[in-house]
C-alpha atoms as a PDB file:
ATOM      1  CA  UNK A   1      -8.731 243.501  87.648  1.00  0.00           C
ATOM      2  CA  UNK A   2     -12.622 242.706  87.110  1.00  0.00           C
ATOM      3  CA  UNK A   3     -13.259 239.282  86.121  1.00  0.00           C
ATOM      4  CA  UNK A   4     -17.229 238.592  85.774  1.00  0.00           C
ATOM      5  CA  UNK A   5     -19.605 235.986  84.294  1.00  0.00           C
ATOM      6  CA  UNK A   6     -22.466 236.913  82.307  1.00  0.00           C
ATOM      7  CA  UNK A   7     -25.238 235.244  80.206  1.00  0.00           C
ATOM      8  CA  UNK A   8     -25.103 232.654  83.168  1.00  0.00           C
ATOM      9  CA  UNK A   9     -26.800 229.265  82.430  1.00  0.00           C
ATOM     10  CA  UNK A  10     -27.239 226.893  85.191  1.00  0.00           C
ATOM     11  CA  UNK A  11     -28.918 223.402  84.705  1.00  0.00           C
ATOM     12  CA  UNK A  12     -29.854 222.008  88.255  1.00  0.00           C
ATOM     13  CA  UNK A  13     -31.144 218.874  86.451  1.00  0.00           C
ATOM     14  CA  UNK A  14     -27.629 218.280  84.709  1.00  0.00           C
ATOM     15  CA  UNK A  15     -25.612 218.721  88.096  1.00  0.00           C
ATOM     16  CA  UNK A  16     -24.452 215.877  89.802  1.00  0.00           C
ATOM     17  CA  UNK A  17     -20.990 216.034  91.372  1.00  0.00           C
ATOM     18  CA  UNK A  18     -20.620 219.901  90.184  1.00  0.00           C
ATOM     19  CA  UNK A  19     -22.758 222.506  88.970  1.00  0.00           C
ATOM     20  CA  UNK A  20     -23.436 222.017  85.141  1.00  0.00           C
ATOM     21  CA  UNK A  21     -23.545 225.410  83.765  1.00  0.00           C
ATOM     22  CA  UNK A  22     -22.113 227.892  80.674  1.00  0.00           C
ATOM     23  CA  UNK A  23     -21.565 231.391  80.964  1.00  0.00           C
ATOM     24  CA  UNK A  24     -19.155 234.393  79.116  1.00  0.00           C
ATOM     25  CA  UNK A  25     -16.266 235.322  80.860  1.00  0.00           C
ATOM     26  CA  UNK A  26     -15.823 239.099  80.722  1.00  0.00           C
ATOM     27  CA  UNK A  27     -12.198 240.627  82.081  1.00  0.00           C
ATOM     28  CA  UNK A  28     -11.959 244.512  82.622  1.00  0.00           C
ATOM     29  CA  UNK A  29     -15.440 244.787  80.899  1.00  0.00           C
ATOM     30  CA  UNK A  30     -14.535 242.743  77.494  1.00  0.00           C
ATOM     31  CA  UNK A  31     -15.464 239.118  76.535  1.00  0.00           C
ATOM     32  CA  UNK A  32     -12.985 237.174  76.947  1.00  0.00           C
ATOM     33  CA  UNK A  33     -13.941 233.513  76.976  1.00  0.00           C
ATOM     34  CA  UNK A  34     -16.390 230.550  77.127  1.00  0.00           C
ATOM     35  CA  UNK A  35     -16.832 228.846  80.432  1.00  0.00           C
ATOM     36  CA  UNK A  36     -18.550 225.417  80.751  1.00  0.00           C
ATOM     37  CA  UNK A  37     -18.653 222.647  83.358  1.00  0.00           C
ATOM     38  CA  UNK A  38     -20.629 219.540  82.241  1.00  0.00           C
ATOM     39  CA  UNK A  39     -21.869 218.810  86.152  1.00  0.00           C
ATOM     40  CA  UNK A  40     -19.963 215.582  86.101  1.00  0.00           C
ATOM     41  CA  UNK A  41     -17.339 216.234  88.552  1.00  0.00           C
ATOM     42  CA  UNK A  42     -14.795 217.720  86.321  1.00  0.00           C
ATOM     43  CA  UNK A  43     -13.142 220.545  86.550  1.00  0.00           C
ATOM     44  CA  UNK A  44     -14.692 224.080  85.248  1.00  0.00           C
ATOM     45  CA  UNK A  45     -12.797 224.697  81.592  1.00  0.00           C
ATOM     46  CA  UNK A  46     -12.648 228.198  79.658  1.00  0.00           C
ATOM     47  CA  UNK A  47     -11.661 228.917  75.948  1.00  0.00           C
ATOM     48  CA  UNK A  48     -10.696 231.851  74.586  1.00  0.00           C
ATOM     49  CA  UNK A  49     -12.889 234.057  72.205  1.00  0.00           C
ATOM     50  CA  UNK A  50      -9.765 234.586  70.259  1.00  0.00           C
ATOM     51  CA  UNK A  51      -6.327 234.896  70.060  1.00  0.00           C
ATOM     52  CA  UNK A  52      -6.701 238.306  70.492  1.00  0.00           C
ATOM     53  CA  UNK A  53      -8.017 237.666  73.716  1.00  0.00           C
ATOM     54  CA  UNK A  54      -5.588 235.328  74.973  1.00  0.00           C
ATOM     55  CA  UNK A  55      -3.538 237.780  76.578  1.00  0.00           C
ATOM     56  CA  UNK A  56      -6.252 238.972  78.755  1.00  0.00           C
ATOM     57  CA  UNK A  57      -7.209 235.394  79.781  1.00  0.00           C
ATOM     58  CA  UNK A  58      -3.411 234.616  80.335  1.00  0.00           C
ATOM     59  CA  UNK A  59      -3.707 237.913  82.663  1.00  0.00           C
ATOM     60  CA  UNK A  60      -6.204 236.834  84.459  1.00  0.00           C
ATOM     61  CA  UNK A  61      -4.999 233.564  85.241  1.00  0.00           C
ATOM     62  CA  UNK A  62      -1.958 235.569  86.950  1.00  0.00           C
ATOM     63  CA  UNK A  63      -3.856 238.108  88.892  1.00  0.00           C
ATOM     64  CA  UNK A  64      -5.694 234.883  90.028  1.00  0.00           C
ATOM     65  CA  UNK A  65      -2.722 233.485  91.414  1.00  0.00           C
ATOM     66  CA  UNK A  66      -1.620 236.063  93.170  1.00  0.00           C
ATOM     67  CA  UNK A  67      -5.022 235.956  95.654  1.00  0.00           C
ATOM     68  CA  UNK A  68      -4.339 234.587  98.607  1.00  0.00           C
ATOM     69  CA  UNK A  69      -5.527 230.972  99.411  1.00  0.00           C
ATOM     70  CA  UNK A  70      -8.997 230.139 100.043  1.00  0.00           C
ATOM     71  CA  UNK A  71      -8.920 228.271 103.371  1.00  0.00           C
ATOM     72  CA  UNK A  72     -11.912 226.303 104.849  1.00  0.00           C
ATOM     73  CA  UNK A  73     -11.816 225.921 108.470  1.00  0.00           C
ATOM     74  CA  UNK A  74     -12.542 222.329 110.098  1.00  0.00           C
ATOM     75  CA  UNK A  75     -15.912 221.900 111.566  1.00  0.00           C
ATOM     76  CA  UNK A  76     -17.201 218.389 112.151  1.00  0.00           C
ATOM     77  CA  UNK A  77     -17.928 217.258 109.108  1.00  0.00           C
ATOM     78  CA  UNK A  78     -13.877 217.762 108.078  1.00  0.00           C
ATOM     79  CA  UNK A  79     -10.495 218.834 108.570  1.00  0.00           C
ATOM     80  CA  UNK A  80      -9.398 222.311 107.625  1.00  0.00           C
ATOM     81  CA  UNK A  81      -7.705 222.771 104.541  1.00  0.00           C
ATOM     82  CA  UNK A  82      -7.371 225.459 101.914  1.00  0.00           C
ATOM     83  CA  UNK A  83      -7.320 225.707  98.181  1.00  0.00           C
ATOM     84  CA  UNK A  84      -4.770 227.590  95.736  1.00  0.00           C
ATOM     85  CA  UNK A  85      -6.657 229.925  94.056  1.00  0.00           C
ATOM     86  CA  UNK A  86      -6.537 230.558  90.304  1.00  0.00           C
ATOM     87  CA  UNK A  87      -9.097 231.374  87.081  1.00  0.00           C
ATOM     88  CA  UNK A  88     -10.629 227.887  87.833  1.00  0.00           C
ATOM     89  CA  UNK A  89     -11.217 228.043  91.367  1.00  0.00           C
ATOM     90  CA  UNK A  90     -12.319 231.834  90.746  1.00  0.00           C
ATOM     91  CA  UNK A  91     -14.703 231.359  87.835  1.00  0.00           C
ATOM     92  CA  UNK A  92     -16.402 228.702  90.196  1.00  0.00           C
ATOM     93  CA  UNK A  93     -16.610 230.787  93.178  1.00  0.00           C
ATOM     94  CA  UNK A  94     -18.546 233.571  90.673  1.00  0.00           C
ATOM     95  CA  UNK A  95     -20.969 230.790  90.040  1.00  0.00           C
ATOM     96  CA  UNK A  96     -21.625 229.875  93.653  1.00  0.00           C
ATOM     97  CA  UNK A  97     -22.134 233.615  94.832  1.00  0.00           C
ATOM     98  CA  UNK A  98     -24.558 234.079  91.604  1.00  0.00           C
ATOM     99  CA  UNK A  99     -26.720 231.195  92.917  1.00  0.00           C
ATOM    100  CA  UNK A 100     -26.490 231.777  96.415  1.00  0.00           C
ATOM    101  CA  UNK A 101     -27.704 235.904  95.278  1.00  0.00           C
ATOM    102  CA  UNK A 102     -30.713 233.701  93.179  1.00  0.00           C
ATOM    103  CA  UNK A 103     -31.423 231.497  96.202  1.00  0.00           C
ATOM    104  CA  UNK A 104     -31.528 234.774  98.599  1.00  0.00           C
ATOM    105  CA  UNK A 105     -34.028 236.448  95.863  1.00  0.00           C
ATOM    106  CA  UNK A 106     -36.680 233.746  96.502  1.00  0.00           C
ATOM    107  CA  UNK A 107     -36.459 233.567  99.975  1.00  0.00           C
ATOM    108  CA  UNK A 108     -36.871 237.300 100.101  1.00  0.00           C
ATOM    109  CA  UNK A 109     -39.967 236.747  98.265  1.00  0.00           C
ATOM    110  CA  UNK A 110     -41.522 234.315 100.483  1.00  0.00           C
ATOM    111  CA  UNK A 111     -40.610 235.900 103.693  1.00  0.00           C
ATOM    112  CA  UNK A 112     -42.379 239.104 102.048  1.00  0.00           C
ATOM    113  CA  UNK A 113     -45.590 236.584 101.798  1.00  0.00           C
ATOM    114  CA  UNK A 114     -45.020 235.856 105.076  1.00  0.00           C
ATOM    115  CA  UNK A 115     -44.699 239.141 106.629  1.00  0.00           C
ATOM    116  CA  UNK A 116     -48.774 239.458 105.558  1.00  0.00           C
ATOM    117  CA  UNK A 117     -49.392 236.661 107.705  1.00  0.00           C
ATOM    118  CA  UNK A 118     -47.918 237.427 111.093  1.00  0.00           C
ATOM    119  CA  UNK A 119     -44.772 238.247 112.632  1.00  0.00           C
ATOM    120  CA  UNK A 120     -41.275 236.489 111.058  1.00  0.00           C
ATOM    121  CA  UNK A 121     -38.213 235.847 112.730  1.00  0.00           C
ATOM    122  CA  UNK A 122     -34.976 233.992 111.944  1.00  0.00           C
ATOM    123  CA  UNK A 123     -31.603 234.917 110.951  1.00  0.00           C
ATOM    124  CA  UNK A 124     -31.148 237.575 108.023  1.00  0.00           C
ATOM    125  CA  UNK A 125     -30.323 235.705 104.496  1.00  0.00           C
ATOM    126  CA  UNK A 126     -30.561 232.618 106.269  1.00  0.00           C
ATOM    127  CA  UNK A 127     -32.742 229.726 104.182  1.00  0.00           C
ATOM    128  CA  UNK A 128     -35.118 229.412 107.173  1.00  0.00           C
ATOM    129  CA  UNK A 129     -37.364 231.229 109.622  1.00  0.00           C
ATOM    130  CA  UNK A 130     -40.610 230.976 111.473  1.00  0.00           C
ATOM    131  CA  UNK A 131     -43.834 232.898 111.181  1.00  0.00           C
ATOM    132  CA  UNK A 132     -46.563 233.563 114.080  1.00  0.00           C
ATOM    133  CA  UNK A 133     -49.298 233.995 112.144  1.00  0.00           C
ATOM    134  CA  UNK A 134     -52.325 235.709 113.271  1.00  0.00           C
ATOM    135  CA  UNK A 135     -56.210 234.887 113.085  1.00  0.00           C
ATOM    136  CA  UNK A 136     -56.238 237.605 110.074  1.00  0.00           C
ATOM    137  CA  UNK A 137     -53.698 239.134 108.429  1.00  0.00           C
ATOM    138  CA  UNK A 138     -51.224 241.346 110.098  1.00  0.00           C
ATOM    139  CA  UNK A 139     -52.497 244.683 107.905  1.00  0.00           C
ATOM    140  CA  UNK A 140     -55.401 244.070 109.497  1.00  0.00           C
ATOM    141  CA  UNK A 141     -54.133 243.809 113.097  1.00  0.00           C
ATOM    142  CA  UNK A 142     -52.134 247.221 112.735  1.00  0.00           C
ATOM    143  CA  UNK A 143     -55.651 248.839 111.331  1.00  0.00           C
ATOM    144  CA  UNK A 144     -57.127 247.538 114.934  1.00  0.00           C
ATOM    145  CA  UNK A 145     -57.094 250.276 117.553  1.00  0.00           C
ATOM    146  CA  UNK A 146     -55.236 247.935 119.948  1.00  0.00           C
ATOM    147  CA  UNK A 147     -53.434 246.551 117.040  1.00  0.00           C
ATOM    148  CA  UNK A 148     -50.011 247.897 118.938  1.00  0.00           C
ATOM    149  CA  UNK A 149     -50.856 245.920 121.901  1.00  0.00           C
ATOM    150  CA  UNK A 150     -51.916 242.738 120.437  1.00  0.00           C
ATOM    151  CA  UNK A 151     -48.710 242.990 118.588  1.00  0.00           C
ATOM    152  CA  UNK A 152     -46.281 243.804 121.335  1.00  0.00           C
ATOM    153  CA  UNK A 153     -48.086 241.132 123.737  1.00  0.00           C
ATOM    154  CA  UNK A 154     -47.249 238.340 120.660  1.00  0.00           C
ATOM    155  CA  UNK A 155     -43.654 239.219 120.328  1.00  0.00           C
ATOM    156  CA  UNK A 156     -43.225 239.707 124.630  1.00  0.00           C
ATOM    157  CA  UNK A 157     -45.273 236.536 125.301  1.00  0.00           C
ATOM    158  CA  UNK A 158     -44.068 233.985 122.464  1.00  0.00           C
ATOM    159  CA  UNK A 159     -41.001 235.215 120.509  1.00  0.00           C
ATOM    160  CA  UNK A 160     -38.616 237.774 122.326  1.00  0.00           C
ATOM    161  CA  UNK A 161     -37.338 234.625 124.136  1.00  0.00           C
ATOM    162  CA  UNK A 162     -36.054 233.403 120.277  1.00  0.00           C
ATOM    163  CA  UNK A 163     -34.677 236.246 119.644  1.00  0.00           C
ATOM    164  CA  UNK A 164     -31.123 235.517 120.378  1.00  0.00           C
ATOM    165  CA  UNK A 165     -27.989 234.394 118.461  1.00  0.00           C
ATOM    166  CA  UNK A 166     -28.392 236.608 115.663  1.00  0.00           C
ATOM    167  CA  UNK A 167     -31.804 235.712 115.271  1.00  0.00           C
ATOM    168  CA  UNK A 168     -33.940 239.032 114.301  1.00  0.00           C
ATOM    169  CA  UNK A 169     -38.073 239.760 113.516  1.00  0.00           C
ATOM    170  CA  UNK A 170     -37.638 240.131 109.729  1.00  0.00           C
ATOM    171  CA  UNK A 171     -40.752 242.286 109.745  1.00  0.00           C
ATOM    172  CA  UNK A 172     -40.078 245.358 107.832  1.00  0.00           C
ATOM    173  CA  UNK A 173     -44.185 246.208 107.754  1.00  0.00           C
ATOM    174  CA  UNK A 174     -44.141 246.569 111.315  1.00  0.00           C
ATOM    175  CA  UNK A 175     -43.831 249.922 113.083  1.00  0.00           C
ATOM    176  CA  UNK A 176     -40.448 250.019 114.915  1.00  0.00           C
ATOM    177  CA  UNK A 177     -42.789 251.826 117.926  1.00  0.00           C
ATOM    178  CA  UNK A 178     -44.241 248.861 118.534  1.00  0.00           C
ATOM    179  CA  UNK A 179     -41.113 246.623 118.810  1.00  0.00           C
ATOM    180  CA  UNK A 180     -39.670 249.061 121.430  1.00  0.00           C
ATOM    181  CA  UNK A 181     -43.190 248.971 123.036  1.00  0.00           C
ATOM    182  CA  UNK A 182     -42.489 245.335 123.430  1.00  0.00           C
ATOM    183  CA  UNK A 183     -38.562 246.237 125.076  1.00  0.00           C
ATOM    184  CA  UNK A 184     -36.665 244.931 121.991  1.00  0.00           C
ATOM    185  CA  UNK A 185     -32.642 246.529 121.418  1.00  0.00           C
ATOM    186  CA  UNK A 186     -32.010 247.618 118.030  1.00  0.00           C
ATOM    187  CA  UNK A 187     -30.322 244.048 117.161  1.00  0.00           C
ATOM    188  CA  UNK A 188     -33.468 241.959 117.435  1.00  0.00           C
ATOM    189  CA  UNK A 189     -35.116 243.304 114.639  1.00  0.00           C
ATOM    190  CA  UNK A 190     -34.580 244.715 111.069  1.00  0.00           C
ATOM    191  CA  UNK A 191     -35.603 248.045 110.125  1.00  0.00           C
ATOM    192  CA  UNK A 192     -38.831 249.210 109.409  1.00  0.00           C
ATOM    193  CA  UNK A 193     -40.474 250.700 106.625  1.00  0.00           C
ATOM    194  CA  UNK A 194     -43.189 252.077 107.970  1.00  0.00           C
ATOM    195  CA  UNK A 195     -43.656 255.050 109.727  1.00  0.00           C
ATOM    196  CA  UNK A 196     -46.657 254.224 111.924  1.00  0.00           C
ATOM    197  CA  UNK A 197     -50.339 252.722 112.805  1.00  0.00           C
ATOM    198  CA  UNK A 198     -53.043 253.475 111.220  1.00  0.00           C
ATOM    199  CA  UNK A 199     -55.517 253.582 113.504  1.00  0.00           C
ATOM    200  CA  UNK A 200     -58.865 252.552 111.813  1.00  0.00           C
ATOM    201  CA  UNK A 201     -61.936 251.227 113.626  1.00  0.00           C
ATOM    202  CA  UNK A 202     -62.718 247.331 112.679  1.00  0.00           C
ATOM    203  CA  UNK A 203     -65.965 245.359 113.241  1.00  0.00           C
ATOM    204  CA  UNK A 204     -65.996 244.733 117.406  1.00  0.00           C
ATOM    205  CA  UNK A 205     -65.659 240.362 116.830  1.00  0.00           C
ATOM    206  CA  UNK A 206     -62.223 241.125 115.623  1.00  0.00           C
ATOM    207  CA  UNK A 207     -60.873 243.321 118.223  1.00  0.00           C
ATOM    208  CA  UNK A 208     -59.667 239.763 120.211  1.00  0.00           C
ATOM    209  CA  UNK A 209     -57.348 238.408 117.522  1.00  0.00           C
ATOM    210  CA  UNK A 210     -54.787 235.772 119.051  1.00  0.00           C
ATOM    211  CA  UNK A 211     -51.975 234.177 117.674  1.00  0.00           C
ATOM    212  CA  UNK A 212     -53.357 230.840 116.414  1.00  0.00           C
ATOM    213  CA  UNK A 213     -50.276 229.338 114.915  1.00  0.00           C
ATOM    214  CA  UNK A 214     -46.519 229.391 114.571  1.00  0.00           C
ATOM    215  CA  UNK A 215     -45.163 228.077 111.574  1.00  0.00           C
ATOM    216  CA  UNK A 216     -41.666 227.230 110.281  1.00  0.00           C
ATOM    217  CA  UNK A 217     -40.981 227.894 106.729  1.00  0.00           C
ATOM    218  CA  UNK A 218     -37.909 227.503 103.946  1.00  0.00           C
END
């Protein structure tokens, strides 16, 4: 069965204890019901479009049931424990993987920025990372005819040494060449969209470009 939300409508400003939103509730591609939560800590309520409807809803409520718990191990903040799932629990967890997709979008967006500064690394879909920025921007680097070199020295001398416990270079406008010039495995970076260096001359006062900053970023 395919239960989805749709015309999602999330008010951050009206969420206190839970997340205040509205949305339609669509089962096997048909509207079936309103959902609301008023951010006050209650629980997440759905009405029927119709008593036409109903059925469906009822139906869905039952193929909820049947999905194994949800269990949440203990770290130490709390115990363990696990939670019966049903239409409720499922509508919610639709919500939190829609914002968590939204949340993902804008950090995409900003790591992009940062990728025109310098080299980023940090854990994929993770909410933070750092950036080595460069003296001018990194399309200007590759365009230097050592621009491999500088490169490769700034990720062997200052951030191959990070690059552990999952954590990757999230540049995907940097040749992969140049990260196996610098003796990176496959799993320290994420792949590259670009094919290669362009190798353009640049004015000789930039051909000494150093890393002049490392900054971390969310």
């Amino acid at each position: 069965m395919k239960i989805e939300l749709k015309n999602i409508k999330h008010s951050p400003s009206l969420s206190e204890e839970t997340n205040a939103f509205t949305a339609n509730l669509y089962i096997d591609g048909k509207r079936a019901a309103y959902v609301k939560n008023d951010g006050q800590g209650g629980s997440t309520s759905y009405l029927a479009d119709s008593r036409e409807v109903w059925n469906l809803v009822e139906q869905a409520e039952s193929y909820c049931k049947s999905i194994p718990d949800k269990h949440y191990p203990k770290d130490k903040y709390w115990e363990g424990f696990s939670i019966k799932m049903n239409l409720e629990n499922y509508i919610d967890d639709l919500l939190e993987a829609h914002l968590h997709k939204k949340e993902l979008e804008k950090v995409e967006k900003k790591v992009l920025k940062d990728m025109e500064k310098g080299i980023v690394f940090g854990k994929p879909n993770d909410f933070s990372w750092i950036v080595q920025t460069f003296s001018v921007p990194l399309s200007s680097v590759l365009k230097h005819p050592k621009g491999n070199e500088i490169i490769s020295n700034s990720i062997t001398k200052s951030i191959i040494s990070e690059l552990k416990d999952g954590v990757k270079i999230l540049n995907t406008n940097i040749p992969e060449s140049i990260f196996k010039m610098a003796g990176l495995s496959k799993d320290q970076y994420v792949d590259s969209t670009v094919a290669g260096i362009q190798e353009i001359n640049v004015p000789t006062d930039e051909r000494n470009e150093n890393v002049s900053s490392r900054n971390r970023s969310r």
